[in-house]
Protein backbone atom coordinates (compact mmCIF):
# COMPACT_ATOMS: atom_id res chain seq x y z
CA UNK A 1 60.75 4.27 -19.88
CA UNK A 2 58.84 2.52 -23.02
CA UNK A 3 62.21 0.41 -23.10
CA UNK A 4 62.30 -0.29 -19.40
CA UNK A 5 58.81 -1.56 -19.86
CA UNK A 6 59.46 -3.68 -23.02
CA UNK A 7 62.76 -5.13 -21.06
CA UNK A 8 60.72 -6.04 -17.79
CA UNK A 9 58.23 -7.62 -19.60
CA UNK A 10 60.33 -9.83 -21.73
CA UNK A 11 61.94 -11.01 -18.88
CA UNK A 12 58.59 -11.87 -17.22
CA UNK A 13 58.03 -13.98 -20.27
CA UNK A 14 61.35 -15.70 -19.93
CA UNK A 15 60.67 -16.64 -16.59
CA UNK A 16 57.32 -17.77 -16.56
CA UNK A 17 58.71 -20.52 -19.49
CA UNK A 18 61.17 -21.68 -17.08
CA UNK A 19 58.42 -22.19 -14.37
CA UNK A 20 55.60 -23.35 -16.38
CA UNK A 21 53.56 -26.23 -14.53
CA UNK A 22 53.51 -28.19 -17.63
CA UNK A 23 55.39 -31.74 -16.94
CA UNK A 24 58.87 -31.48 -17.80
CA UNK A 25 60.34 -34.63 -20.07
CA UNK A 26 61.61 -37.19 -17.80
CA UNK A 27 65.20 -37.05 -16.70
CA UNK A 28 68.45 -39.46 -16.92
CA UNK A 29 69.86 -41.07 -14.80
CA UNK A 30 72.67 -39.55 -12.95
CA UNK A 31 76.29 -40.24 -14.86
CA UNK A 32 79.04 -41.34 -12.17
CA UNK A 33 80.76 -38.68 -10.29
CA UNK A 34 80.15 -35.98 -12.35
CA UNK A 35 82.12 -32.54 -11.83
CA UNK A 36 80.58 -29.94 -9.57
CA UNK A 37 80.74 -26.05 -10.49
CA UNK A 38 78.82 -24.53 -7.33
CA UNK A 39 78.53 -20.20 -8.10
CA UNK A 40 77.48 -18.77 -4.38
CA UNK A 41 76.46 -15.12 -4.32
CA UNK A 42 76.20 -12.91 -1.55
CA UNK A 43 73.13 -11.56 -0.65
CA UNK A 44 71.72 -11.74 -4.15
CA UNK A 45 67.64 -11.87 -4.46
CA UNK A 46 65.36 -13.46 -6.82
CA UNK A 47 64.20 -10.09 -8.41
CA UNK A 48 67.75 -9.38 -9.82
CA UNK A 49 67.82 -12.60 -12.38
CA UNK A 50 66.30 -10.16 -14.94
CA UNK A 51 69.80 -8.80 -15.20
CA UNK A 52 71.18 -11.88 -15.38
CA UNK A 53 70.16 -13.54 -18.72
CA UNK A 54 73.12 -16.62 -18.93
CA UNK A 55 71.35 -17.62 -15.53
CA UNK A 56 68.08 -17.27 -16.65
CA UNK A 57 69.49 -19.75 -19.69
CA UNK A 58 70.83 -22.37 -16.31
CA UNK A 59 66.95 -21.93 -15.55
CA UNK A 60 65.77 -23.08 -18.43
CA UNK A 61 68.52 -25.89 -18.85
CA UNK A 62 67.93 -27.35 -15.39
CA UNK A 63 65.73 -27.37 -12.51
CA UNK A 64 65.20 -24.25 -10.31
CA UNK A 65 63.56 -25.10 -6.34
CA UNK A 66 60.91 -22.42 -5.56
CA UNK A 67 60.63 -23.03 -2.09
CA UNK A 68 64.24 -22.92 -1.12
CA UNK A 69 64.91 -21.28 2.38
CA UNK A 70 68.01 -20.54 4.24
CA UNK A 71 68.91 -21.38 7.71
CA UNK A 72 69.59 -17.85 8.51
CA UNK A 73 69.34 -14.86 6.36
CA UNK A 74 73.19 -13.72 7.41
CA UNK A 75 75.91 -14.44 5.82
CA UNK A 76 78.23 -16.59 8.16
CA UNK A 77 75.64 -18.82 9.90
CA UNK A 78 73.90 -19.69 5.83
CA UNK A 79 77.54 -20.57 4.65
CA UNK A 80 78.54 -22.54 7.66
CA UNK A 81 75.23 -24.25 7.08
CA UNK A 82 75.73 -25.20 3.04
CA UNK A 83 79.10 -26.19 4.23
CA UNK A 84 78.38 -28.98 6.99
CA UNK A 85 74.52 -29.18 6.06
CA UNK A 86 73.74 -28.53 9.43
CA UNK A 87 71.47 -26.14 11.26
CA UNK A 88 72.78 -23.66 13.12
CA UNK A 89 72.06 -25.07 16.29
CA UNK A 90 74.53 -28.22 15.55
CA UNK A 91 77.15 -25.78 14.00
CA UNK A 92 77.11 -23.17 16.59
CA UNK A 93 77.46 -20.36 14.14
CA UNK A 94 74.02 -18.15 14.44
CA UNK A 95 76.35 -15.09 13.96
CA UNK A 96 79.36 -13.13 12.20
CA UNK A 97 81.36 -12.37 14.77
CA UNK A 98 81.96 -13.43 18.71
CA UNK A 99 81.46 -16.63 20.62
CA UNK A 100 78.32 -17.64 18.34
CA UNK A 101 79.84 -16.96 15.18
CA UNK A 102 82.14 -16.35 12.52
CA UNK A 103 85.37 -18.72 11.57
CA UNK A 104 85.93 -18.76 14.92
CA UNK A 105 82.65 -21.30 15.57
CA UNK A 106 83.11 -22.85 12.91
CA UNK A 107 86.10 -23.96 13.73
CA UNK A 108 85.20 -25.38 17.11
CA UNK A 109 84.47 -28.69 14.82
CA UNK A 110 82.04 -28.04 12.29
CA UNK A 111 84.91 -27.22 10.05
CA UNK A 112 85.95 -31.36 9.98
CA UNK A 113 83.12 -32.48 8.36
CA UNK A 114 81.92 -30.60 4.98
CA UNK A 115 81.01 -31.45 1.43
CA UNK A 116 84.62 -30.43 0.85
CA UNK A 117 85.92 -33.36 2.92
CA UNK A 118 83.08 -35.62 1.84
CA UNK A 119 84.59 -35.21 -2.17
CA UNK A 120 88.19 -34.79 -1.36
CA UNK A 121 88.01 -38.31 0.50
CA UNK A 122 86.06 -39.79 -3.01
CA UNK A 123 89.03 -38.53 -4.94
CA UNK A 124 87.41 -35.61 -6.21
CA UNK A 125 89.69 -32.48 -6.79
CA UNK A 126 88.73 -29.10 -4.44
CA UNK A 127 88.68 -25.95 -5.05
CA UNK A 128 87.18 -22.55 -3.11
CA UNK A 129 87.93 -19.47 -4.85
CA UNK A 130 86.51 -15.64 -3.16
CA UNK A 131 84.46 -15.32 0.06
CA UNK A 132 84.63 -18.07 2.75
CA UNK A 133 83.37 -17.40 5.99
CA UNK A 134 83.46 -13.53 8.26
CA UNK A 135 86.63 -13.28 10.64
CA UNK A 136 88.09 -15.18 7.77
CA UNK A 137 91.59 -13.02 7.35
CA UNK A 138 94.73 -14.01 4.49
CA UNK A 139 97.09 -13.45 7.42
CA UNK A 140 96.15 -16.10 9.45
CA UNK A 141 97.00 -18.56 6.57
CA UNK A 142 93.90 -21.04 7.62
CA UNK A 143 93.25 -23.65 4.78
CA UNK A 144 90.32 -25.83 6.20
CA UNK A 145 89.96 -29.72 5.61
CA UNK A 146 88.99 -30.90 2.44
CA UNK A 147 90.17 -28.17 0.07
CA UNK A 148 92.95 -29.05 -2.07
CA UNK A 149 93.15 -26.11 -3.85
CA UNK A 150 92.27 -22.19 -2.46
CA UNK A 151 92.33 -18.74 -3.39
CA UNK A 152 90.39 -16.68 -0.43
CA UNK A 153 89.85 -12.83 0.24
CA UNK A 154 89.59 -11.41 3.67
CA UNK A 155 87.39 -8.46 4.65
CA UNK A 156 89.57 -6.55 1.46
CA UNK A 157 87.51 -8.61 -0.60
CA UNK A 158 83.82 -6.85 -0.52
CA UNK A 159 85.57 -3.54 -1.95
CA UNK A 160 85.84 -5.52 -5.15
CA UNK A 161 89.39 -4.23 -5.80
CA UNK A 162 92.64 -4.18 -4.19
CA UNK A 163 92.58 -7.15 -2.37
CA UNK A 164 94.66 -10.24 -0.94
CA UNK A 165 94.02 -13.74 -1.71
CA UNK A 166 95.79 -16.56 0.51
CA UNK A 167 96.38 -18.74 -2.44
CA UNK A 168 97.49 -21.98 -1.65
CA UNK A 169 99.95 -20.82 1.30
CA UNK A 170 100.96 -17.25 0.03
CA UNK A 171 99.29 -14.24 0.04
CA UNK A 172 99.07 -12.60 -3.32
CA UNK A 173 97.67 -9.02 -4.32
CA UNK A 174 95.58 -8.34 -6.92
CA UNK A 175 94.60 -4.52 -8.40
CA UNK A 176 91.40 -5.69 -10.84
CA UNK A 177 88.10 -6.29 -10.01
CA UNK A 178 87.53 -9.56 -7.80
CA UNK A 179 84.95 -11.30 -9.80
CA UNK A 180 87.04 -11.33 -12.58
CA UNK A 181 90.68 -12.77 -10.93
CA UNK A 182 87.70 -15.44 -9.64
CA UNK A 183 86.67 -16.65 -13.14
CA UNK A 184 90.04 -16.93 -14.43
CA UNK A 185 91.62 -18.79 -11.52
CA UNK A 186 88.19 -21.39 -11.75
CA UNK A 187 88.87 -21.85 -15.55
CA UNK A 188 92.55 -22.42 -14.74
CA UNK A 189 91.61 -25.34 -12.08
CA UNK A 190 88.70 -26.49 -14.71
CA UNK A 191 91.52 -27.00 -17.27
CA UNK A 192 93.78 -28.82 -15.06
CA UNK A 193 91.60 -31.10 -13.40
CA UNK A 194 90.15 -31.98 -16.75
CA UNK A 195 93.93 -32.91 -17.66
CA UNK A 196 94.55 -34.74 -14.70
CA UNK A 197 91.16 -36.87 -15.40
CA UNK A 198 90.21 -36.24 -12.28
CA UNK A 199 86.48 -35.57 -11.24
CA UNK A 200 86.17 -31.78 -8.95
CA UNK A 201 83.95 -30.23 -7.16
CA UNK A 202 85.04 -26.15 -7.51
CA UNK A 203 83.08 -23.42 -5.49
CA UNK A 204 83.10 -20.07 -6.57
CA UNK A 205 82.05 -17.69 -3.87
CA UNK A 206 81.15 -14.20 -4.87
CA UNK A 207 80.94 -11.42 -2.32
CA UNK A 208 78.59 -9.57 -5.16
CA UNK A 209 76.03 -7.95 -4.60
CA UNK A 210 76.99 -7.24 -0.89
CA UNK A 211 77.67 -3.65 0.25
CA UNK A 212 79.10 -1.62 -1.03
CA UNK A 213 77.47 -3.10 -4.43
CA UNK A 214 80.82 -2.66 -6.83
CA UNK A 215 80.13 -3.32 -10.14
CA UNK A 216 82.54 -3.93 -12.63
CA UNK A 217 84.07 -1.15 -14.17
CA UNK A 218 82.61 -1.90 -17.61
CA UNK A 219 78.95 -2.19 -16.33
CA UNK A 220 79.36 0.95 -13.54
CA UNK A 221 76.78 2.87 -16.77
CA UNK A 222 74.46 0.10 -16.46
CA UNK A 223 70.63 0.98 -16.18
CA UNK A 224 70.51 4.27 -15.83
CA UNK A 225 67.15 5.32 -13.86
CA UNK A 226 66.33 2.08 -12.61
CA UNK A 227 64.46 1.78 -9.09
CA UNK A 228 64.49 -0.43 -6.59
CA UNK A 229 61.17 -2.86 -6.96
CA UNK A 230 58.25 -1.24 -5.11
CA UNK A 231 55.93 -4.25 -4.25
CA UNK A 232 52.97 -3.91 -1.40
CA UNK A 233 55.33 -4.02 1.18
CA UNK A 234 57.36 -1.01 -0.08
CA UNK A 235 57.11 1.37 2.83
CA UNK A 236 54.28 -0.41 4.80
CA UNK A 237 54.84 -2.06 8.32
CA UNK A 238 52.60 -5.13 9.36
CA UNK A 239 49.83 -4.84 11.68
CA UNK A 240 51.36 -6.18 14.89
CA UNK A 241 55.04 -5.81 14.25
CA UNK A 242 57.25 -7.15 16.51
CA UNK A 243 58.82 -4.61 18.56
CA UNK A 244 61.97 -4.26 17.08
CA UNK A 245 59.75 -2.97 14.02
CA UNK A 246 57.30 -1.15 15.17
CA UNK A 247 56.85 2.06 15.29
CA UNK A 248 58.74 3.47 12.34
CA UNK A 249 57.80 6.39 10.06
CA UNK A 250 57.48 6.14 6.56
CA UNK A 251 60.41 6.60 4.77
CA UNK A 252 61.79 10.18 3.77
CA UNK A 253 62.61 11.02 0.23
CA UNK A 254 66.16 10.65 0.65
CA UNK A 255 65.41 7.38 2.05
CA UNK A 256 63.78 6.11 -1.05
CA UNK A 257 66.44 7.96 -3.05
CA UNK A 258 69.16 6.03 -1.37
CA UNK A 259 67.52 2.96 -1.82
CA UNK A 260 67.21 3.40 -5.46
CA UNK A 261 71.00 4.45 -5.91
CA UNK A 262 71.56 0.82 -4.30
CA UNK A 263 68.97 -1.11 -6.10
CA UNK A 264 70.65 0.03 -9.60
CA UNK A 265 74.24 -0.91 -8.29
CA UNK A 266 73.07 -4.50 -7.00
CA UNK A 267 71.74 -4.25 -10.60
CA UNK A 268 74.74 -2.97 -12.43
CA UNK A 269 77.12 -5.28 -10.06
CA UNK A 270 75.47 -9.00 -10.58
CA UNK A 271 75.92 -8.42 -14.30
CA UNK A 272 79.39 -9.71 -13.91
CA UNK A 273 78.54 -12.72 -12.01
CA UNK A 274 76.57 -13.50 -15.23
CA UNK A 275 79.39 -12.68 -17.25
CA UNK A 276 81.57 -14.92 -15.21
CA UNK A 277 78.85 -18.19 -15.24
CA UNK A 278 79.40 -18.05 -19.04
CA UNK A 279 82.54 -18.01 -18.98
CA UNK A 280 83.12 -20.54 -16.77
CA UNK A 281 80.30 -22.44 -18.81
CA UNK A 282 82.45 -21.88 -22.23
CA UNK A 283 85.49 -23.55 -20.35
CA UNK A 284 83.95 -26.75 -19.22
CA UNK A 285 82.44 -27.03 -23.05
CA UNK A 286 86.08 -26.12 -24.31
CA UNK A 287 87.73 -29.05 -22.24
CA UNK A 288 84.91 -31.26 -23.20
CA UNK A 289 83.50 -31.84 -19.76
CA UNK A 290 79.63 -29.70 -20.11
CA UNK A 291 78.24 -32.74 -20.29
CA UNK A 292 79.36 -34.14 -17.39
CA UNK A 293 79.33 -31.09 -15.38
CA UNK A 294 76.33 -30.17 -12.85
CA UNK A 295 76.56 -26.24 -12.52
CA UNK A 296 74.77 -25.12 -9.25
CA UNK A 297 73.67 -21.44 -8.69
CA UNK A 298 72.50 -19.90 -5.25
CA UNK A 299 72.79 -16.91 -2.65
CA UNK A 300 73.70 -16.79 1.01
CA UNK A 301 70.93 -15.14 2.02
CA UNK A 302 68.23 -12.68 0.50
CA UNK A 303 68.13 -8.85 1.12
CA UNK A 304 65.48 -5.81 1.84
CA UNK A 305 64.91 -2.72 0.26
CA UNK A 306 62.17 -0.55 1.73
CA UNK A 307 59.82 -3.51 2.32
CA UNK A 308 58.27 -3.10 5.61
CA UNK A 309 59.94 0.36 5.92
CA UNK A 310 63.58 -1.09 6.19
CA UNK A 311 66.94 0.48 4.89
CA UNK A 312 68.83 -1.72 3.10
CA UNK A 313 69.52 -5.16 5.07
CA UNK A 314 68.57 -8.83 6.32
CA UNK A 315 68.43 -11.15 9.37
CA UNK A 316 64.99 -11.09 9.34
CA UNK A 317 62.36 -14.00 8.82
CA UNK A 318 60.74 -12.14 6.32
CA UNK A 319 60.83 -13.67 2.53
CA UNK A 320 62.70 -10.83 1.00
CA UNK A 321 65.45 -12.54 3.79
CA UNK A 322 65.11 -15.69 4.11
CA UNK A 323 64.16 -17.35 0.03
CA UNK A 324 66.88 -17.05 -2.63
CA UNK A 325 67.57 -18.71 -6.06
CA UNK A 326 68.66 -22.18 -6.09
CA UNK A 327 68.86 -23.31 -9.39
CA UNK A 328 70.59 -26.61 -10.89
CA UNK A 329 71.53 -27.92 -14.26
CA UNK A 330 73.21 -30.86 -15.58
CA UNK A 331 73.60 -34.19 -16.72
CA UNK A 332 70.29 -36.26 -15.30
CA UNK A 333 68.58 -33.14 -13.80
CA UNK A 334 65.32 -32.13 -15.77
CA UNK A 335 65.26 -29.32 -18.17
CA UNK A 336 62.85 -26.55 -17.64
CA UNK A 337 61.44 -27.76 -13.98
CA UNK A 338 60.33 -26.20 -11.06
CA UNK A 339 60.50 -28.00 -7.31
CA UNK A 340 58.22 -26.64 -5.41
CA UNK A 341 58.76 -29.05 -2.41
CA UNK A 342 60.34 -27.29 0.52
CA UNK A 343 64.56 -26.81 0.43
CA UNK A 344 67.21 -25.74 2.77
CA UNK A 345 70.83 -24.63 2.05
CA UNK A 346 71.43 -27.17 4.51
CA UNK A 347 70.22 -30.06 1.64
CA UNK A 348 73.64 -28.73 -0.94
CA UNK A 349 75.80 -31.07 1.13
CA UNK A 350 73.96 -34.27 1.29
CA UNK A 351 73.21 -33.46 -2.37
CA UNK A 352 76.49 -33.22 -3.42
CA UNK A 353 77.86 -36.50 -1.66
CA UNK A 354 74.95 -38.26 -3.42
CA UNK A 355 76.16 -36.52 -7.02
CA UNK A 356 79.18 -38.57 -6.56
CA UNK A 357 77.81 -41.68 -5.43
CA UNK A 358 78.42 -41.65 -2.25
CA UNK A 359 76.20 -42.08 1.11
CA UNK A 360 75.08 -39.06 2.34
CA UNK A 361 76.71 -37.92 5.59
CA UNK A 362 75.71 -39.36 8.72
CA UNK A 363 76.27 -36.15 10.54
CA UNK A 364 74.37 -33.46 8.24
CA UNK A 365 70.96 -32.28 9.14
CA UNK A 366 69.71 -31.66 5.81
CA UNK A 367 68.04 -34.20 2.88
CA UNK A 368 68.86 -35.28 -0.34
CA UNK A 369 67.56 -33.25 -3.17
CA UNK A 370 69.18 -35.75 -6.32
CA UNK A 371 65.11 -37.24 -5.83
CA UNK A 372 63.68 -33.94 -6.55
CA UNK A 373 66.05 -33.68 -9.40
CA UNK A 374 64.68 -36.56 -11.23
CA UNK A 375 61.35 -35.33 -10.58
CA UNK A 376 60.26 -37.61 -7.74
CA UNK A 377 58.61 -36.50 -4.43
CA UNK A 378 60.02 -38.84 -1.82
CA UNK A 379 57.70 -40.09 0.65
CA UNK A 380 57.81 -37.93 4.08
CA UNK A 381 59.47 -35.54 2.79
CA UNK A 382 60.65 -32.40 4.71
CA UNK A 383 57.38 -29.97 4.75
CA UNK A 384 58.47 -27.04 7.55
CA UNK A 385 62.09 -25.68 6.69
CA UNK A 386 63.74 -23.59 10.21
CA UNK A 387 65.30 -20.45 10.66
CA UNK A 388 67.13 -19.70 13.90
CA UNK A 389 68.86 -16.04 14.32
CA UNK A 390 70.77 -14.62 17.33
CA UNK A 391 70.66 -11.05 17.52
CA UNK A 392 71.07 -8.13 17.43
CA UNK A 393 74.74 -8.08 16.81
CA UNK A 394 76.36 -5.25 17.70
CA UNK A 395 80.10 -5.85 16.72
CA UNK A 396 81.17 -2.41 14.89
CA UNK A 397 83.83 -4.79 12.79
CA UNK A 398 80.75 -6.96 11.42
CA UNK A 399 80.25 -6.08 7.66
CA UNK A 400 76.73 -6.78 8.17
CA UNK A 401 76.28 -4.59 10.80
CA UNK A 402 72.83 -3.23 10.71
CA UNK A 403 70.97 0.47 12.42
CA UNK A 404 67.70 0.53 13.82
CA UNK A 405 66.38 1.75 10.59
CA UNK A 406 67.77 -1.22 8.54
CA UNK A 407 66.24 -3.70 11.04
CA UNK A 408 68.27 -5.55 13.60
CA UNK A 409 66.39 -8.11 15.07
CA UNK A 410 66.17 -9.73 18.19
CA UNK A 411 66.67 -13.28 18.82
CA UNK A 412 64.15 -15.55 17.33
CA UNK A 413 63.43 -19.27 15.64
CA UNK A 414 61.03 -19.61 12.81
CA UNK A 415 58.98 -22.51 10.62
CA UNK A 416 58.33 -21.74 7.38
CA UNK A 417 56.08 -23.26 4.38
CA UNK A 418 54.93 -22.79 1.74
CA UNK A 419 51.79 -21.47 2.89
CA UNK A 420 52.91 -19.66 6.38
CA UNK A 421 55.64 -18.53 8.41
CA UNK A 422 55.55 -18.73 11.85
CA UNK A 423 58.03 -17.23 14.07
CA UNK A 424 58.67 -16.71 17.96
CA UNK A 425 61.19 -14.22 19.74
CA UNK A 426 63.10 -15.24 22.97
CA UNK A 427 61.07 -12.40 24.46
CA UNK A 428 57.78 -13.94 23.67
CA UNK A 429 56.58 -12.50 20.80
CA UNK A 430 54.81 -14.27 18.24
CA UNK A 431 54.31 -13.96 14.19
CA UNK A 432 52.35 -15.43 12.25
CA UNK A 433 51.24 -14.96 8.70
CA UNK A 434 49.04 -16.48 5.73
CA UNK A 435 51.40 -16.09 3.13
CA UNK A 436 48.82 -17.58 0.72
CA UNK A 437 46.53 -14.77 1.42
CA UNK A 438 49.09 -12.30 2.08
CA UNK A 439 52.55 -12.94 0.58
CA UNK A 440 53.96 -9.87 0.87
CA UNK A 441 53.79 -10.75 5.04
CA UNK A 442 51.42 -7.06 5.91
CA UNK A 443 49.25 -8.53 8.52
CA UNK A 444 50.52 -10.87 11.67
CA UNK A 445 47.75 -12.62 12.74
CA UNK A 446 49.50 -14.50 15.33
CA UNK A 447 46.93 -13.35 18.50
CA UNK A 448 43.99 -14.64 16.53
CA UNK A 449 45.44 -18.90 16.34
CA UNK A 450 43.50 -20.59 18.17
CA UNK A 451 45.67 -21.61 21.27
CA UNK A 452 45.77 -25.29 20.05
CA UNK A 453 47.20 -24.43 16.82
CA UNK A 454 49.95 -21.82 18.94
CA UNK A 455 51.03 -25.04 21.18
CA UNK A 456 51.59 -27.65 18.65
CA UNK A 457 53.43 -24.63 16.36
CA UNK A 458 55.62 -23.93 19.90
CA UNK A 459 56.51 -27.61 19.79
CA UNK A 460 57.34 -28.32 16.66
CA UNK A 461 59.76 -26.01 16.33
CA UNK A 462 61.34 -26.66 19.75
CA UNK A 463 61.35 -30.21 18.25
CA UNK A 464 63.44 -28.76 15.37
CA UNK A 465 65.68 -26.87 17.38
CA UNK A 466 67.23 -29.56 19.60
CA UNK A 467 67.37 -31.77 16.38
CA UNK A 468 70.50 -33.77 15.22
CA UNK A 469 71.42 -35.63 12.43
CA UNK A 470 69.01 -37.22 9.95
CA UNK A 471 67.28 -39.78 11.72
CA UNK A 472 66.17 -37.24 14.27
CA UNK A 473 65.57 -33.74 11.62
CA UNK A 474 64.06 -35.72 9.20
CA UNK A 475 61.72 -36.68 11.65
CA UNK A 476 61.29 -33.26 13.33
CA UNK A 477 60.89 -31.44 9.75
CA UNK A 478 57.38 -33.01 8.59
């Protein structure tokens, strides 16, 4: 217990260096078309970086963006967004599965213009290595645009183990554990593009810590005890929930038990998506290329454990959902900073195309963060990030299919800030809460707004939600 204690509180230490408010030094410049190492996880939350101390290092090497939101906090419709940097709306995935979502579309068009494409077309070598989109399967033998290189699992890939991978035409089966085929088939394409002299952009897309939570076999031992985090929201619903919440009794012993047990395999699992930055980190060094390398770290979406009474889960527009890590270190980014300017996922891909020099995409929705990098604060910048979710999906095939008691929402749209989060059901329903006076989201105070502040919150985020391109979301998003 005594070490538990000692370990948490080390780690607060750690993290409060890497967030300080003191000024950072100034930054570089950005060098030309520096190499791109992009680590997505899968439903991976901020409160699992104490486990993760080579990540914690990326922290404190580069720049970390505490206000980072995702489009939607599912899998499919957040990846199709980092993708295209587009909302959902403009890619028509809000969903896993069925008409509105999945590969299939995606692939109605959204598919033909990514950062993949963007690179590819700049002479950058591609790669995608692990999880691409749901309904993604090796037997259909689907290589999108824009990816030179590819080694993908289908649905076989959240077991962790005896999988497929469609690599580069031909399906190929693998008996270890995912995460580790992953980081040897990145350091492989690290070494040749570095012999090639060619600049490359290489994504490497974990499906840890989704369900079932696999850990490597090595770390299965891991933490023995550990709970899941039991904040003010642990086993509390809001006042005024929406209906899809309300109602729900506090959760049984087993509940909480079960919820543990999961907690401690997220835990024990995102230890080797640690293992597998540094490794990954010691190749780049090895091949001489660390220092012109900028190594980006995020998560699909976030994930609930008991807050607010829910079984594990997502899809909601709460902030155990919808904020994740993104963290990024490199050549010209500033050491030891924190952005706390609003992000999206949908910002990675007009990012990356202005990494390597080029203009960003005339089609993406989302803003250039290489400003925020260097430690400026663009004027009009973005100040209201959206959220729009269809639901609640139903498809027994979807591997994020949630019960009642795990929350499934209903459709809704949301704004959030900093400060608030606002959000509005197709069936009427409002939200609303302080999160400066209440961050863990425990009282909904939407019925008390005044009715002028409810109207212009009602249009902005219609504004938002018809949105396209730049000119017209950069607009919409102040």
């Amino acid at each position: 217990m005594l070490r538990r204690a000692l370990t948490a509180a080390l780690t607060v230490l750690a993290l409060g260096a890497c967030t300080a408010d003191a000024p950072p030094p100034p930054a570089r410049s950005f060098p030309a078309r520096p190499n791109i190492v992009f680590v997505l996880t899968d439903d991976l939350t901020p409160d699992l970086l104490r486990f993760m101390p080579r990540v914690r290092a990326l922290m404190r090497a580069g720049t970390s963006f505490a206000q980072y939101t995702v489009t939607d906090s599912l899998c499919c419709p957040s990846r199709a967004s980092i993708l295209s940097g587009k909302y959902p709306h403009n890619t028509g995935v809000f969903t896993n599965t069925g008409a509105d979502g999945g590969i299939g579309a995606f692939r109605r068009g959204a598919d033909r213009s990514t950062y993949a494409t963007d690179l590819r077309a700049a002479g950058y070598r591609t790669a995608l290595y692990g999880k691409y989109l749901n309904g993604y399967t090796v037997r259909s033998g689907h290589v999108p645009p824009g990816w030179l290189e590819w080694g993908v699992a289908g649905p076989d890939g959240y077991a962790m183990t005896d999988f497929d991978l469609l690599e580069n035409g031909r399906a190929v089966h693998h008996g270890g554990y995912l995460n580790e085929v992953l980081t040897a088939k990145t350091q492989d394409f690290v070494r040749r593009a570095v012999a090639a002299r060619q600049p490359f952009l290489v994504q490497l897309s974990t499906f840890t810590p989704h369900r079932p939570y696999t850990p490597a076999p090595r770390d299965a031992r891991l933490f023995p005890g550990l709970t899941a985090p039991r904040t003010p929201a642990f086993d509390r619903l809001p006042t005024a929930a929406p209906r899809w919440l309300a109602g729900r009794a506090a959760l049984s012993t087993a509940s909480i038990a079960r919820l543990d047990a999961a907690y401690r395999k997220r835990a024990q699992s995102v230890v080797s998506v640690d293992r597998m930055l540094g490794e990954v980190q010691a190749t780049l060094a090895e091949r001489g290329v660390a220092g012109n390398t900028v190594v980006v770290f995020s998560s699909d979406n976030g994930y609930h454990l008991g807050e607010h009474r829910l079984n594990p889960g997502k899809q909601t527009a709460f902030e155990t959902d919808l904020r994740v890590p993104l963290i990024m270190a490199g050549p010209g980014i500033r050491a030891g900073a924190t952005v706390r300017a609003p992000a999206l996922n949908a910002d990675l891909r007009p990012t990356f195309a202005a990494l390597a020099g080029l203009t960003p995409p005339a089609d993406a929705d989302g803003r250039d963060l290489t400003p925020l990098l260097r430690g400026e604060r663009p004027p009009a910048w973005r100040t209201v990030a959206l959220v729009e979710h269809h639901g609640p999906p139903t498809d027994p095939t979807d591997p994020d299919r949630q019960t009642w008691a795990a929350g499934n929402p209903t459709t809704y749209s949301a704004l959030r800030t900093p400060r608030w989060t606002y959000v509005e059901y197709a069936d009427g329903f409002l939200e609303y809460y302080n999160r400066t006076r209440d961050p863990h989201q425990l009282r909904n105070i939407a019925a008390a707004l005044p009715l002028a502040r409810r109207a212009a919150l009602h249009r902005k985020l219609a504004t938002l939600t018809a949105c396209r391109g730049p000119a017209a979301c950069h607009a919409a998003d102040r």
